[in-house]
N, C-alpha and C. Protein backbone atom coordinates (compact mmCIF):
# COMPACT_ATOMS: atom_id res chain seq x y z
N UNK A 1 128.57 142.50 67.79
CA UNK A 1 127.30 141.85 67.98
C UNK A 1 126.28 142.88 68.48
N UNK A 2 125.11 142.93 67.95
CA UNK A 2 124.03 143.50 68.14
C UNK A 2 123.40 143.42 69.35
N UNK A 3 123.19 144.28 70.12
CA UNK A 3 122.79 143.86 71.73
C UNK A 3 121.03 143.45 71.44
N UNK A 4 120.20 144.33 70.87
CA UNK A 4 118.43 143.97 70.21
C UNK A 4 118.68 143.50 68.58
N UNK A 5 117.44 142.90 68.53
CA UNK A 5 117.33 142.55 67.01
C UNK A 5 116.74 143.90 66.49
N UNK A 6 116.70 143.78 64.88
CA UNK A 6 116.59 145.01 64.34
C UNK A 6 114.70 145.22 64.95
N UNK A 7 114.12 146.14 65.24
CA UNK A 7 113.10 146.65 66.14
C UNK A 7 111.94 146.47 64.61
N UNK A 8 110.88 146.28 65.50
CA UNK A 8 109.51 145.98 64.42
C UNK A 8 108.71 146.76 64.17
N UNK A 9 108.62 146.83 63.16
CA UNK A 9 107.94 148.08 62.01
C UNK A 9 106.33 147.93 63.00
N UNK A 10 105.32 148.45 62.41
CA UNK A 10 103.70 148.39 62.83
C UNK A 10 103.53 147.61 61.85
N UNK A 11 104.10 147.73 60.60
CA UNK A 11 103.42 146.79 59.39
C UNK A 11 103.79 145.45 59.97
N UNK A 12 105.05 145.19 60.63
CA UNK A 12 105.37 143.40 60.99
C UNK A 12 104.36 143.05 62.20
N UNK A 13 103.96 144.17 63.28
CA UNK A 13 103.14 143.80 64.47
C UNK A 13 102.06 143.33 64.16
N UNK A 14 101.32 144.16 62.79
CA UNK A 14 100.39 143.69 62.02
C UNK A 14 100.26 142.84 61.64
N UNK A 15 101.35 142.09 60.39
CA UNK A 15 101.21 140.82 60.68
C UNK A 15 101.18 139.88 61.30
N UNK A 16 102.03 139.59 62.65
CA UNK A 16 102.17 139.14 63.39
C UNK A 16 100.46 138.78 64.11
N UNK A 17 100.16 140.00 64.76
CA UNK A 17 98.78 139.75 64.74
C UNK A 17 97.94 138.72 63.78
N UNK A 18 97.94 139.32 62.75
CA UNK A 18 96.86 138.65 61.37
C UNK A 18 97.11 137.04 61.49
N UNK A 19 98.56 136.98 61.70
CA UNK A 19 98.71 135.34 62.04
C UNK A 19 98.31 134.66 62.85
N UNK A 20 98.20 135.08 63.83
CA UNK A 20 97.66 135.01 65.25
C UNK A 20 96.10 135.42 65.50
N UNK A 21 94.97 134.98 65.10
CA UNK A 21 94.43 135.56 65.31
C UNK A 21 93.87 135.08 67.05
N UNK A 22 92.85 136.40 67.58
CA UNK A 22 92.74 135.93 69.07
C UNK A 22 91.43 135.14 69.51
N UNK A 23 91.85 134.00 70.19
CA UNK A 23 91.57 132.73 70.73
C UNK A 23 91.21 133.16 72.26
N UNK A 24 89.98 133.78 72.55
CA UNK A 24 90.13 133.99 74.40
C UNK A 24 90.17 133.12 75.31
N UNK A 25 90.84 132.72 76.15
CA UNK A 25 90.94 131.36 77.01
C UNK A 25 91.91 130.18 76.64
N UNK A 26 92.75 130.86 75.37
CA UNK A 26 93.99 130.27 75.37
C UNK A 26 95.07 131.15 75.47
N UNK A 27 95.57 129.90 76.27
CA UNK A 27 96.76 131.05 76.68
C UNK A 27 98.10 131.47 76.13
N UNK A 28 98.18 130.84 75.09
CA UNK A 28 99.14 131.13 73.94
C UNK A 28 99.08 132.23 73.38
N UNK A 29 97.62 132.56 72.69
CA UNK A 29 96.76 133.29 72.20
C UNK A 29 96.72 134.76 73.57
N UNK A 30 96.25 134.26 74.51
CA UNK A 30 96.27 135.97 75.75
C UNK A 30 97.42 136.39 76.10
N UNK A 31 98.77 135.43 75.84
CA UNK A 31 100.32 135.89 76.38
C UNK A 31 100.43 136.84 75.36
N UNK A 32 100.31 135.91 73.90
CA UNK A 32 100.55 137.04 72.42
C UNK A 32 99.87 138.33 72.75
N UNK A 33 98.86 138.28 72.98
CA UNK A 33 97.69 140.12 72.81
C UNK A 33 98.03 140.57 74.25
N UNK A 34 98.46 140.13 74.89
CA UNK A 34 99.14 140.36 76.70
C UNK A 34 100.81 141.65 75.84
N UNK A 35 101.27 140.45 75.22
CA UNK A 35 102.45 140.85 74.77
C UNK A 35 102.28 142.60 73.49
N UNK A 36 101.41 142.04 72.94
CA UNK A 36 101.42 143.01 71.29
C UNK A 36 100.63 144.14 71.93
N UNK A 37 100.08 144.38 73.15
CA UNK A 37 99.59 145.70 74.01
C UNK A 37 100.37 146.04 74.83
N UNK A 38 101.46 145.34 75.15
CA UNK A 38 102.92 145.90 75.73
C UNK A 38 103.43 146.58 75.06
N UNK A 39 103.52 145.89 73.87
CA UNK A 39 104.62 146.68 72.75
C UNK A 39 103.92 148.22 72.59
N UNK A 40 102.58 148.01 72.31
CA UNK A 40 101.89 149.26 71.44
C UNK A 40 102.02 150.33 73.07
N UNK A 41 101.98 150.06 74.22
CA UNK A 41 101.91 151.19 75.21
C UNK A 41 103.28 151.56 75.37
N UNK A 42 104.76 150.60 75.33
CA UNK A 42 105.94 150.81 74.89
C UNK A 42 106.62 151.81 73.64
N UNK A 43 105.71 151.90 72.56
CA UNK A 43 105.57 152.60 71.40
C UNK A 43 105.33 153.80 71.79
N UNK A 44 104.00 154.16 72.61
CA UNK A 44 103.49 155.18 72.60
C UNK A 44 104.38 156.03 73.70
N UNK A 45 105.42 155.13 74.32
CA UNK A 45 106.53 156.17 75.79
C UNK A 45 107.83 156.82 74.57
N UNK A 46 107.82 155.86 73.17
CA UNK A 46 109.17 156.15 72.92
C UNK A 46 108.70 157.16 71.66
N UNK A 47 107.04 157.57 71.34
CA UNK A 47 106.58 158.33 70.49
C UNK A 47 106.75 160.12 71.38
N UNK A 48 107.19 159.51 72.80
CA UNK A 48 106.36 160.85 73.56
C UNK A 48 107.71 161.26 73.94
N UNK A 49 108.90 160.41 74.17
CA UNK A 49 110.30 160.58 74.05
C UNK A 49 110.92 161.48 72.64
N UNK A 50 110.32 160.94 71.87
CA UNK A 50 110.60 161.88 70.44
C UNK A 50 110.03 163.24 70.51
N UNK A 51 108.91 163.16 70.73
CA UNK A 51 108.23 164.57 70.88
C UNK A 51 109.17 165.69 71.59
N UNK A 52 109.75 164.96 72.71
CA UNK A 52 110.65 166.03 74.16
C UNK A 52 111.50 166.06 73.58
N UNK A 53 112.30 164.76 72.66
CA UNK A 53 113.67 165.46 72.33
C UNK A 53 113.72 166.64 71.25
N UNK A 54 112.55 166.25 70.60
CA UNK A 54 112.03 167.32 69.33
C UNK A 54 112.16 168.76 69.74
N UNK A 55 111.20 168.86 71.20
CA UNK A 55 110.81 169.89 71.60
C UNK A 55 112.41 170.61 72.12
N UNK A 56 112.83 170.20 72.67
CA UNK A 56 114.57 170.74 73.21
C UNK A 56 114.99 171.23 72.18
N UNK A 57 115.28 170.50 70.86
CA UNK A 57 116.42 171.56 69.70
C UNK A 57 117.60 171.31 70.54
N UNK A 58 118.26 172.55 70.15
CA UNK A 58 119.42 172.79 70.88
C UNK A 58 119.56 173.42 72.29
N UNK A 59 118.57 174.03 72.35
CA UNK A 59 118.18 174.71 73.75
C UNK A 59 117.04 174.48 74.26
N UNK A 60 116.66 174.49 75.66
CA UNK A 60 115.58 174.39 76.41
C UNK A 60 115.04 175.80 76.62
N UNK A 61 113.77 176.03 76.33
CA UNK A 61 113.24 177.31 76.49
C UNK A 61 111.85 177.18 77.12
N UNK A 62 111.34 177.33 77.94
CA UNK A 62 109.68 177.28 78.13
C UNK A 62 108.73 176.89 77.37
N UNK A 63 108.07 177.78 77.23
CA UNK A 63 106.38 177.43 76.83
C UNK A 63 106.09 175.90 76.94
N UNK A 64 105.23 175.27 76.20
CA UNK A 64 104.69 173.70 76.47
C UNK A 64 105.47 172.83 76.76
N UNK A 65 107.36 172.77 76.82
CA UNK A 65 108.11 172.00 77.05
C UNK A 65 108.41 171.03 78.39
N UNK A 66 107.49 172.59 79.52
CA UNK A 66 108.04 172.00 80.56
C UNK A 66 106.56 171.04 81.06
N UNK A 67 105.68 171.13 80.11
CA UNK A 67 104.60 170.43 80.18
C UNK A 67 104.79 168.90 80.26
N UNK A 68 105.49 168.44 78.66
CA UNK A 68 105.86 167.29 78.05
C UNK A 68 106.45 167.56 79.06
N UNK A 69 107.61 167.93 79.16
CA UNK A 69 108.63 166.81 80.20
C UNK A 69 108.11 166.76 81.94
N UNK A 70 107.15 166.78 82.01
CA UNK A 70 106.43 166.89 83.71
C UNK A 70 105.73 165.75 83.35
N UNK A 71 104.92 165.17 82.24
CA UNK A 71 104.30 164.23 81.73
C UNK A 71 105.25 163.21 81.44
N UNK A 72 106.29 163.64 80.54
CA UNK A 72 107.03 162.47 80.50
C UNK A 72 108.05 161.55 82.08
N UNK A 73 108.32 162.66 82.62
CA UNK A 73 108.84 161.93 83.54
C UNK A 73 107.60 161.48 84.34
N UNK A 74 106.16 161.88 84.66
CA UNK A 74 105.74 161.04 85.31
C UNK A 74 105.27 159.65 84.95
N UNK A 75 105.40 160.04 83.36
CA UNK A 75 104.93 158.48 83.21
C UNK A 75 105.98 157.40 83.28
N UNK A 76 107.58 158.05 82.92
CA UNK A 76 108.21 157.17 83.17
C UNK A 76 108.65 157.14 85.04
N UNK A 77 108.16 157.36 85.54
CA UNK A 77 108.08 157.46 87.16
C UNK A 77 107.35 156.07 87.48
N UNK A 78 106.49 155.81 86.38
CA UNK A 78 105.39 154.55 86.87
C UNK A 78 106.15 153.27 85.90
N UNK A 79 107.10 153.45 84.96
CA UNK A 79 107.50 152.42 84.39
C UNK A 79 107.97 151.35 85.21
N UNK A 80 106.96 150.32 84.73
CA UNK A 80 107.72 148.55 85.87
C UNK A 80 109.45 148.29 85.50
N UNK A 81 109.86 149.02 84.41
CA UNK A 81 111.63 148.81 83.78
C UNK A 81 111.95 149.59 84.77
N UNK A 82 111.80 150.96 84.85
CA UNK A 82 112.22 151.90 85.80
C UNK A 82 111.79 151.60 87.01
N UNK A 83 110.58 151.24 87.47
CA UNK A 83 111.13 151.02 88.51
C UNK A 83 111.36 149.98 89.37
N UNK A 84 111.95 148.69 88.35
CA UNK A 84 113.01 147.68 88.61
C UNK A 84 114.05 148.19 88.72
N UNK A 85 114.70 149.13 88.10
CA UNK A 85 116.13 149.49 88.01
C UNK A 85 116.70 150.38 89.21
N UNK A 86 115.44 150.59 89.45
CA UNK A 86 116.01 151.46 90.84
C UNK A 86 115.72 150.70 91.71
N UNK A 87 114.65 149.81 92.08
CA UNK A 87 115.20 148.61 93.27
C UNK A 87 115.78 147.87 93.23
N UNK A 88 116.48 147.46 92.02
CA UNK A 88 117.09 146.52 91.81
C UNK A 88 117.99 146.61 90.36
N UNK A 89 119.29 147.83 91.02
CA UNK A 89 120.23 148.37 90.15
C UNK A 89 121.33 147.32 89.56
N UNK A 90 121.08 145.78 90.36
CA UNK A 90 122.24 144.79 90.25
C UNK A 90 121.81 144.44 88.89
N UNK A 91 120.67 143.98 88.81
CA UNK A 91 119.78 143.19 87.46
C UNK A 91 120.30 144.48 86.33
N UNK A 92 120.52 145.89 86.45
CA UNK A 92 120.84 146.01 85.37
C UNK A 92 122.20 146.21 84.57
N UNK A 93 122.92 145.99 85.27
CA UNK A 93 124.52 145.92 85.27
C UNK A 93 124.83 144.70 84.55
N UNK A 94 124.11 143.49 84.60
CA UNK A 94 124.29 142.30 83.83
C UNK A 94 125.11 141.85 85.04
N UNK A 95 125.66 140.13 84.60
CA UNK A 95 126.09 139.18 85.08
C UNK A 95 127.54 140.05 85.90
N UNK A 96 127.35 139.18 87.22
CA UNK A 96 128.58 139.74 87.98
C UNK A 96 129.59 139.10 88.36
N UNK A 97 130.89 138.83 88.89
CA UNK A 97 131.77 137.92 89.38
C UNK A 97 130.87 137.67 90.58
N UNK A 98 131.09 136.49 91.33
CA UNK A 98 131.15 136.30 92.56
C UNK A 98 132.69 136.68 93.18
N UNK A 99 132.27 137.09 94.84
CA UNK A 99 133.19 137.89 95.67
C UNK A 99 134.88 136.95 95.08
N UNK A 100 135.87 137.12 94.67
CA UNK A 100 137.08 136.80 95.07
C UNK A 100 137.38 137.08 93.97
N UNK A 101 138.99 136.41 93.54
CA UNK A 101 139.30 136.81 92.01
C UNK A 101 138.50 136.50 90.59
N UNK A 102 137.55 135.56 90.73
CA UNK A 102 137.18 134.90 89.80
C UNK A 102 137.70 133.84 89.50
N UNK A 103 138.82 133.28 89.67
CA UNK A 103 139.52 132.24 89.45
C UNK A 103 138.90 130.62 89.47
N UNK A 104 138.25 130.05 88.60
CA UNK A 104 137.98 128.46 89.44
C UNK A 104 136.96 128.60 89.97
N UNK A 105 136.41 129.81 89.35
CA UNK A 105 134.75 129.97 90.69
C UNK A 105 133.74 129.85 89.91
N UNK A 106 133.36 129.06 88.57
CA UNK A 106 132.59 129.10 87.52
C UNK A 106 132.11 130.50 87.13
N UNK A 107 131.01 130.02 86.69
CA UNK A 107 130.32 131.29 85.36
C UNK A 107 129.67 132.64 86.89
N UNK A 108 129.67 133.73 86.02
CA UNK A 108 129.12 134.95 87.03
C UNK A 108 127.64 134.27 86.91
N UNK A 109 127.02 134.82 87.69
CA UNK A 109 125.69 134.91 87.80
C UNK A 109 125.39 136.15 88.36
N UNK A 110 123.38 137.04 88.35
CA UNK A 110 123.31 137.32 88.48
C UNK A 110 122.52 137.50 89.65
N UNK A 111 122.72 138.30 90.57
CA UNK A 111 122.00 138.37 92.29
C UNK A 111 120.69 137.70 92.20
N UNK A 112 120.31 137.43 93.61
CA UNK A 112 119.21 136.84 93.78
C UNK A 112 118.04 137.12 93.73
């Protein structure tokens, strides 16, 4: 089983959009363009991720590399994913037992 669905082209965001067109003061309509400017600033961390891994090859060598990656980690320094995961390393581990064997103790859940 597939942990994500297969990931969306720009041509499907596009449509998606076109279907949608934006309605200001509804909120169906501001969650969607709330949402489809998540994605596109999400796009642009995993465009800048490609770039660094590009830039590495097989070896790490200077010149502009250590640029990108001073940029990249600070922007992922400000990520709200990142930095959920570091205050709150339980949420990313997924569902946990509660304390004992598990036995008779229903479904895991995850911390509070």
């Amino acid at each position: 089983m597939k942990r994500f669905k297969t990931p969306l082209t720009r041509a499907v965001l596009q449509e998606i959009q076109a279907r949608n067109p934006r309605r200001p003061g509804d909120q169906q309509s501001d969650d969607l363009y709330a949402a489809l400017w998540e994605i596109q600033r999400l796009r642009a961390m995993v465009l800048r991720a490609d770039q660094l891994q590009r830039a590495y090859g097989e070896t790490v060598v200077g010149g502009g590399l250590e640029l990108v990656l001073q940029a990249f980690r600070a922007d992922l320094a400000q990520e709200p994913c990142v930095l959920e995961q570091v205050n709150l390393p339980e949420l990313s581990a997924g569902p946990r037992m509660p304390p004992g064997d598990g036995a008779n103790e229903g479904p895991a859940t995850a911390g509070p």
